[in-house]
N, C-alpha and C. Protein backbone atom coordinates (compact mmCIF):
# COMPACT_ATOMS: atom_id res chain seq x y z
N UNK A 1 0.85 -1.17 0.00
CA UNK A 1 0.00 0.00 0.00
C UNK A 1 0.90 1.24 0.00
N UNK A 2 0.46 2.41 -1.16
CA UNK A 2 1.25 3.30 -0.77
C UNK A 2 1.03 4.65 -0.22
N UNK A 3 2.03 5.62 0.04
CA UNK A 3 1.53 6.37 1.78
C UNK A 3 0.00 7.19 0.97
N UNK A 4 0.10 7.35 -0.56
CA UNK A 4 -1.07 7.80 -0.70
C UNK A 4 -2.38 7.36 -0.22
N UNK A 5 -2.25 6.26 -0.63
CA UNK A 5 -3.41 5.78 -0.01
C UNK A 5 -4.17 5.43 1.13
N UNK A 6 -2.24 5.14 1.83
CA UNK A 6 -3.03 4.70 2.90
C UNK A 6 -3.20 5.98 4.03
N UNK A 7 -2.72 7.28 3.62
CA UNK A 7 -3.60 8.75 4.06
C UNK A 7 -4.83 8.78 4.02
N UNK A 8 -5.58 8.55 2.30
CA UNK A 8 -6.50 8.80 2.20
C UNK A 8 -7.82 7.74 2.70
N UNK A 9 -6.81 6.67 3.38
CA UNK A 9 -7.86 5.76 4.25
C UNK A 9 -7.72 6.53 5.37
N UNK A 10 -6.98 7.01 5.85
CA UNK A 10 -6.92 7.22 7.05
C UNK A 10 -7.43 8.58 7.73
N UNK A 11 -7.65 9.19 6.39
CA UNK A 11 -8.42 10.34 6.46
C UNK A 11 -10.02 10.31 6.09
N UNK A 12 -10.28 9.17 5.63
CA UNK A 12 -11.37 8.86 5.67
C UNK A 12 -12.33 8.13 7.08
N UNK A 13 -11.17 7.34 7.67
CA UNK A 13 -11.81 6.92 8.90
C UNK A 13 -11.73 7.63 9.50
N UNK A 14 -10.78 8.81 9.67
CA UNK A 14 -10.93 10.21 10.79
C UNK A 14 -12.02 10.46 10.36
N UNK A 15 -13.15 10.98 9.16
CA UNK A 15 -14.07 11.44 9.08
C UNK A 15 -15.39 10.88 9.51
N UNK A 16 -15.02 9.54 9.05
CA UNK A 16 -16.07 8.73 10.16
C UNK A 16 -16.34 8.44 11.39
N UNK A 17 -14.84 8.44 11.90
CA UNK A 17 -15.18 8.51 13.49
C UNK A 17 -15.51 10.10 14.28
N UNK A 18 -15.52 11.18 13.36
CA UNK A 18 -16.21 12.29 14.04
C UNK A 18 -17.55 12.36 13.82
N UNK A 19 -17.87 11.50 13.06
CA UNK A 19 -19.43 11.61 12.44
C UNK A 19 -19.99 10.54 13.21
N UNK A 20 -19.57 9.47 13.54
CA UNK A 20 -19.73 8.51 15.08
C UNK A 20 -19.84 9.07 16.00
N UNK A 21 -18.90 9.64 16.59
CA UNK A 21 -18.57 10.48 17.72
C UNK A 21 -20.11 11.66 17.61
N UNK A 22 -20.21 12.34 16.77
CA UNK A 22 -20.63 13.92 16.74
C UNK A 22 -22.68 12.66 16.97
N UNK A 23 -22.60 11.78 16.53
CA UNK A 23 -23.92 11.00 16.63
C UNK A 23 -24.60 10.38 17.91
N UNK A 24 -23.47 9.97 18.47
CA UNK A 24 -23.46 8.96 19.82
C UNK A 24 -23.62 11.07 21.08
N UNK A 25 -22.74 11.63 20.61
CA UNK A 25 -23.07 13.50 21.64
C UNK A 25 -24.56 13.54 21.31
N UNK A 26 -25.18 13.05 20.18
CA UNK A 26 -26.51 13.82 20.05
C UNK A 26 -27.20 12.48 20.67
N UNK A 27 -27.24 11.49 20.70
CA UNK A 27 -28.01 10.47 21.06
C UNK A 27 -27.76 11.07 22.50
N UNK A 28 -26.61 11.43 23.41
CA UNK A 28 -26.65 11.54 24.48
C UNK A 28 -27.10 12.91 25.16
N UNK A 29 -27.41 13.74 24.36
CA UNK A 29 -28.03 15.27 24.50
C UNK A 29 -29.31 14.86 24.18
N UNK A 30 -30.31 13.88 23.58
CA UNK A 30 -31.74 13.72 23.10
C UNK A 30 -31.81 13.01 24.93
N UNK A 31 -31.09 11.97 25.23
CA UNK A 31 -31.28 11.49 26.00
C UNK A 31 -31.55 11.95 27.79
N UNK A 32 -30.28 13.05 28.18
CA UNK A 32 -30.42 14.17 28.68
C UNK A 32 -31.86 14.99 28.79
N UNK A 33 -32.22 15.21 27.52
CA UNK A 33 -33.31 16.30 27.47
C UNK A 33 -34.67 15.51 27.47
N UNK A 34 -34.87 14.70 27.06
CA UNK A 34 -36.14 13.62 26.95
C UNK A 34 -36.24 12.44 27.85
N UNK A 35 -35.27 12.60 28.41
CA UNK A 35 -35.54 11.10 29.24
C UNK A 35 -35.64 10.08 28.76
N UNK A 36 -35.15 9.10 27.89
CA UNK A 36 -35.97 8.28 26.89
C UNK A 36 -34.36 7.48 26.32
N UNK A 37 -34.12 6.47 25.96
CA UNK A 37 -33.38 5.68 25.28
C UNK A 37 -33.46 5.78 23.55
N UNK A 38 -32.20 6.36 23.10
CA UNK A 38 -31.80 6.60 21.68
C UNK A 38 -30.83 5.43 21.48
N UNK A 39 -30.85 5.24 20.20
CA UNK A 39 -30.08 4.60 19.60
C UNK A 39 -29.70 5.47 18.03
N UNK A 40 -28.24 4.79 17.84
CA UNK A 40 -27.48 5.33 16.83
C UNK A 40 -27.95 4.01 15.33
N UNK A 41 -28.22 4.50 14.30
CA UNK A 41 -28.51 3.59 13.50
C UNK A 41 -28.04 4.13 12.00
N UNK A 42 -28.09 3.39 11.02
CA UNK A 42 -28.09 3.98 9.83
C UNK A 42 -29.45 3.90 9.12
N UNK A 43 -29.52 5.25 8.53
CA UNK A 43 -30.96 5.88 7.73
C UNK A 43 -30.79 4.71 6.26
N UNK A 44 -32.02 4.67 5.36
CA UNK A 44 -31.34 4.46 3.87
C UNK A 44 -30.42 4.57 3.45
N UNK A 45 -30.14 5.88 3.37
CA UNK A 45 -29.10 7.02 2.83
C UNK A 45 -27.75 6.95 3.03
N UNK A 46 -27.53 6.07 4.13
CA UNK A 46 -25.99 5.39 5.03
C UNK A 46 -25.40 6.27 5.83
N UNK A 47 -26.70 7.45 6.22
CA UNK A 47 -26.65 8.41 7.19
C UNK A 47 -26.84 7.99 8.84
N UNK A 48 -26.13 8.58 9.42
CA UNK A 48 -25.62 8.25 11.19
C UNK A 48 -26.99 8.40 11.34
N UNK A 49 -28.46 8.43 12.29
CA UNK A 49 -29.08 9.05 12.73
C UNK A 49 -29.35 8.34 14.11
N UNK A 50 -30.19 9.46 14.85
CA UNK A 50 -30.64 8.55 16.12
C UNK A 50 -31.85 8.75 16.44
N UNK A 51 -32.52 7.62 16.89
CA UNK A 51 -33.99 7.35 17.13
C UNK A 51 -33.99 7.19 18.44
N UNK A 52 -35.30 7.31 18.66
CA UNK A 52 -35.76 6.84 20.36
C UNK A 52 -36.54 5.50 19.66
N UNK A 53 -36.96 4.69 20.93
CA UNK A 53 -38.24 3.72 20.68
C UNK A 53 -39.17 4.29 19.68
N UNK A 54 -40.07 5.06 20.36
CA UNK A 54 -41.21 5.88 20.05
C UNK A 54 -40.70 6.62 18.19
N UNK A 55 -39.64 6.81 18.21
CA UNK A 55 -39.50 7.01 16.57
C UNK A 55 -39.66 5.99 15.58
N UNK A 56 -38.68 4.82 16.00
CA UNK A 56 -38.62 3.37 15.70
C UNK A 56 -40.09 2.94 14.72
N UNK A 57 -41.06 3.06 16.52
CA UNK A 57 -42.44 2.57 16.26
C UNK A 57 -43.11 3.16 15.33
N UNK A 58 -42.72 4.75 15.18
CA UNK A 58 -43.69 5.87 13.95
C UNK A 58 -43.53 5.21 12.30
N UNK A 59 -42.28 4.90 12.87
CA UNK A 59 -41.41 4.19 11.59
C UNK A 59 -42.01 3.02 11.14
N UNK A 60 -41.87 2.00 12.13
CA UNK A 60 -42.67 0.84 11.67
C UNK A 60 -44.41 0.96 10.61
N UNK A 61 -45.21 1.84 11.64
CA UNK A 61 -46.37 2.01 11.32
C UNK A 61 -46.20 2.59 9.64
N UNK A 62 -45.37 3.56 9.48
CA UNK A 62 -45.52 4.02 8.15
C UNK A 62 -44.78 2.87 7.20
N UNK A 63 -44.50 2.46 7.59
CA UNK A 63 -43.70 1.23 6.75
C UNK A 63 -42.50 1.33 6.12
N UNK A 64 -41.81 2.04 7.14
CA UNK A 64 -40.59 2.52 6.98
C UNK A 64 -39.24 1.65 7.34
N UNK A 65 -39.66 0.74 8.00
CA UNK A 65 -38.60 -0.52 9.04
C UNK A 65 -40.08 -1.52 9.29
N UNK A 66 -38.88 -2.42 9.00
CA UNK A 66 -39.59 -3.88 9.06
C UNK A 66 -40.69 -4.18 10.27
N UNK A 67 -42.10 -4.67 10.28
CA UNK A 67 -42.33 -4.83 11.57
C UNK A 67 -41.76 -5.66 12.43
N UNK A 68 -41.05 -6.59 12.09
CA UNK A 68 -40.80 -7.37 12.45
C UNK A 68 -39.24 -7.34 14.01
N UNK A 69 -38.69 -5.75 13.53
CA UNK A 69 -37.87 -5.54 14.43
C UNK A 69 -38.12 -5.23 15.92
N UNK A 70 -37.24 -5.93 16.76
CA UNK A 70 -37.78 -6.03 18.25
C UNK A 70 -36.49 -4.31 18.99
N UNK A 71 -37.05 -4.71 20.35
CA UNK A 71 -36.24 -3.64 20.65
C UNK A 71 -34.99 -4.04 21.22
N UNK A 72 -35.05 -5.52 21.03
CA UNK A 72 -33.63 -6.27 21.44
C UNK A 72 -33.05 -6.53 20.17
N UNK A 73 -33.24 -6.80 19.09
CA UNK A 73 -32.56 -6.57 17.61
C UNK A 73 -32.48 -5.56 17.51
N UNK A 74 -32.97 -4.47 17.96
CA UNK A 74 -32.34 -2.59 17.72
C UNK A 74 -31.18 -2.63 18.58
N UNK A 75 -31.41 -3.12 19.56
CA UNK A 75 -30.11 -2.87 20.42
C UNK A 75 -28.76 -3.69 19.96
N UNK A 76 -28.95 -4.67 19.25
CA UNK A 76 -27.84 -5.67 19.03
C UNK A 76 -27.53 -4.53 17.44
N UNK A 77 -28.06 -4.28 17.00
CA UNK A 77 -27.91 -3.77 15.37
C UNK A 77 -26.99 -2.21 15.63
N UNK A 78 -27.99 -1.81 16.49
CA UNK A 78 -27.52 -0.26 16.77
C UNK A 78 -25.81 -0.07 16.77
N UNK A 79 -25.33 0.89 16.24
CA UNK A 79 -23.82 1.06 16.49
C UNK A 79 -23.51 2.02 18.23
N UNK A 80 -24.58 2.64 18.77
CA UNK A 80 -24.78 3.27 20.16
C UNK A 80 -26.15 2.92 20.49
N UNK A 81 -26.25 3.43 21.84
CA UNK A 81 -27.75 3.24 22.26
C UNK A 81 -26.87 3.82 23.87
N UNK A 82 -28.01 5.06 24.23
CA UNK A 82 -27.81 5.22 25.38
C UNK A 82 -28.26 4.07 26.77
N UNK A 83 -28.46 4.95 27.38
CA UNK A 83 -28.64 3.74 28.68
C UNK A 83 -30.19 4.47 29.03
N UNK A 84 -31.07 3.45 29.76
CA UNK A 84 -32.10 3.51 30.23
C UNK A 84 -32.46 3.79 31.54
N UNK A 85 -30.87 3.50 32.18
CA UNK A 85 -30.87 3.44 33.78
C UNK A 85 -29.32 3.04 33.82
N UNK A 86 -29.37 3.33 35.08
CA UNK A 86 -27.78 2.57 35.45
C UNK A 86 -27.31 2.09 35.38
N UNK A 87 -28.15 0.80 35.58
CA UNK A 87 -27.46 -0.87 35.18
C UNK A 87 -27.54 -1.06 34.10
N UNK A 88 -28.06 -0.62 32.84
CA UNK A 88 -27.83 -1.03 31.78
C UNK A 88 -27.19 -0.32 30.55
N UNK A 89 -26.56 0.40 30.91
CA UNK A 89 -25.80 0.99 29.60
C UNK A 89 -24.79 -0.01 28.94
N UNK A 90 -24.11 0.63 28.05
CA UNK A 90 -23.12 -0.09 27.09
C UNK A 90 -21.45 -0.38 27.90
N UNK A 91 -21.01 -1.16 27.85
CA UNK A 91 -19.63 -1.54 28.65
C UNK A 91 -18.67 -0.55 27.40
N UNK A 92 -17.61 -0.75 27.79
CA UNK A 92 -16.54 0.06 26.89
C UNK A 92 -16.17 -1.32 25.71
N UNK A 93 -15.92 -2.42 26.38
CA UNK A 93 -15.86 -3.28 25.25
C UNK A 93 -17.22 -3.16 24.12
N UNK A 94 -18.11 -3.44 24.60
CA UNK A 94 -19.06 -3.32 23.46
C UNK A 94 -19.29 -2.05 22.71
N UNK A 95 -18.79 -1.16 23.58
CA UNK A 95 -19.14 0.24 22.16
C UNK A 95 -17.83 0.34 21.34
N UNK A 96 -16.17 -0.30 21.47
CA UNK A 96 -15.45 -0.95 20.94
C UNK A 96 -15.72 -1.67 19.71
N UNK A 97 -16.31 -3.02 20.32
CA UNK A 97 -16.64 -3.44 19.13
C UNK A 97 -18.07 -2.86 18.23
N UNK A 98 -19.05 -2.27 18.35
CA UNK A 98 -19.57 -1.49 17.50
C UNK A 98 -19.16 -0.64 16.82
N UNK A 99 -18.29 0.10 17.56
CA UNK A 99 -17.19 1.01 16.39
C UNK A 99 -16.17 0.38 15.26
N UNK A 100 -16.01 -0.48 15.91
CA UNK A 100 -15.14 -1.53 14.88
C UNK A 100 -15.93 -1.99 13.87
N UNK A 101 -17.35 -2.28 13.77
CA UNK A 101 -18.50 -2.86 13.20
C UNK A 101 -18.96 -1.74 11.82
N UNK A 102 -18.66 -0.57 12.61
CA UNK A 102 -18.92 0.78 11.92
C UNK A 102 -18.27 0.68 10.82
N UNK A 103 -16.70 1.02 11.03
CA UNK A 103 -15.58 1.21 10.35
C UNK A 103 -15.39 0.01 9.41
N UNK A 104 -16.18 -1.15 9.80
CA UNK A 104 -15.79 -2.19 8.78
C UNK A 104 -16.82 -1.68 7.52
N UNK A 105 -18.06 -1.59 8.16
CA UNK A 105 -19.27 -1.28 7.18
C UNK A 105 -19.06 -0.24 6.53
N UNK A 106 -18.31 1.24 6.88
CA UNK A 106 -17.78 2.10 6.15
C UNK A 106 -16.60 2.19 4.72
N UNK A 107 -16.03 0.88 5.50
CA UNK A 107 -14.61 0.69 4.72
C UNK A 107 -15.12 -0.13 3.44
N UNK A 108 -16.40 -1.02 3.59
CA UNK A 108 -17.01 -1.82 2.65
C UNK A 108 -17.64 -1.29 1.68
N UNK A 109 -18.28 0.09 2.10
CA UNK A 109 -19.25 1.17 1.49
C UNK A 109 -18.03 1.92 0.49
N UNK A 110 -17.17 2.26 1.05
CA UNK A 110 -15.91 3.24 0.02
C UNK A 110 -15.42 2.48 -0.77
N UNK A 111 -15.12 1.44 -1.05
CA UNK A 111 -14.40 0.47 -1.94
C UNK A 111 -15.36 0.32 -3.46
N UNK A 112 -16.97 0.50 -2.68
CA UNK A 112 -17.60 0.35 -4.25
C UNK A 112 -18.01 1.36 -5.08
């Protein structure tokens, strides 16, 4: 690999991990202000966004996301998801490997 390129990977995953980062601050500022459990997901579009439950469900109804998704497959899918309470937020290993999950799915998306 040469240093060109492998800059312009590496300037590409800097851009993704601020756009991770800048997603998981807003999931945790919705969360703050609403009281309510967000999660970090990707839109169509392969856009960061974050939902609560209650968005999820608006979603479902319009037939926007499968009905079929639970709120324990949102949580396993999600790349963040705040916490609901104390005991259950995300460990540092697991938002680790979701970021890693990210960056793979990103790195898969730029290649085509």
């Amino acid at each position: 690999m040469n240093i060109t390129a492998f800059i312009k990977s590496w300037l590409f995953l800097a851009k993704q991990s601020v756009r991770l980062w800048m997603a998981i601050k807003l999931c945790d500022l919705k969360q703050s202000a609403f009281n309510r459990r967000y999660f970090v997901i990707l839109d169509a579009n392969d856009k960061l966004i974050s939902l609560s439950r209650e968005d999820v469900n608006r979603m479902k109804r319009r037939r926007m996301i499968n009905k079929e998704v639970t709120h324990t497959k949102l949580m396993e899918d999600s790349f963040y998801y705040t916490k609901l309470s104390d005991n259950n937020s995300m460990t540092k290993a697991e938002m680790l490997k979701k970021k890693k999950l990210y960056f793979q799915y990103v790195s898969l998306k730029n290649r085509k």
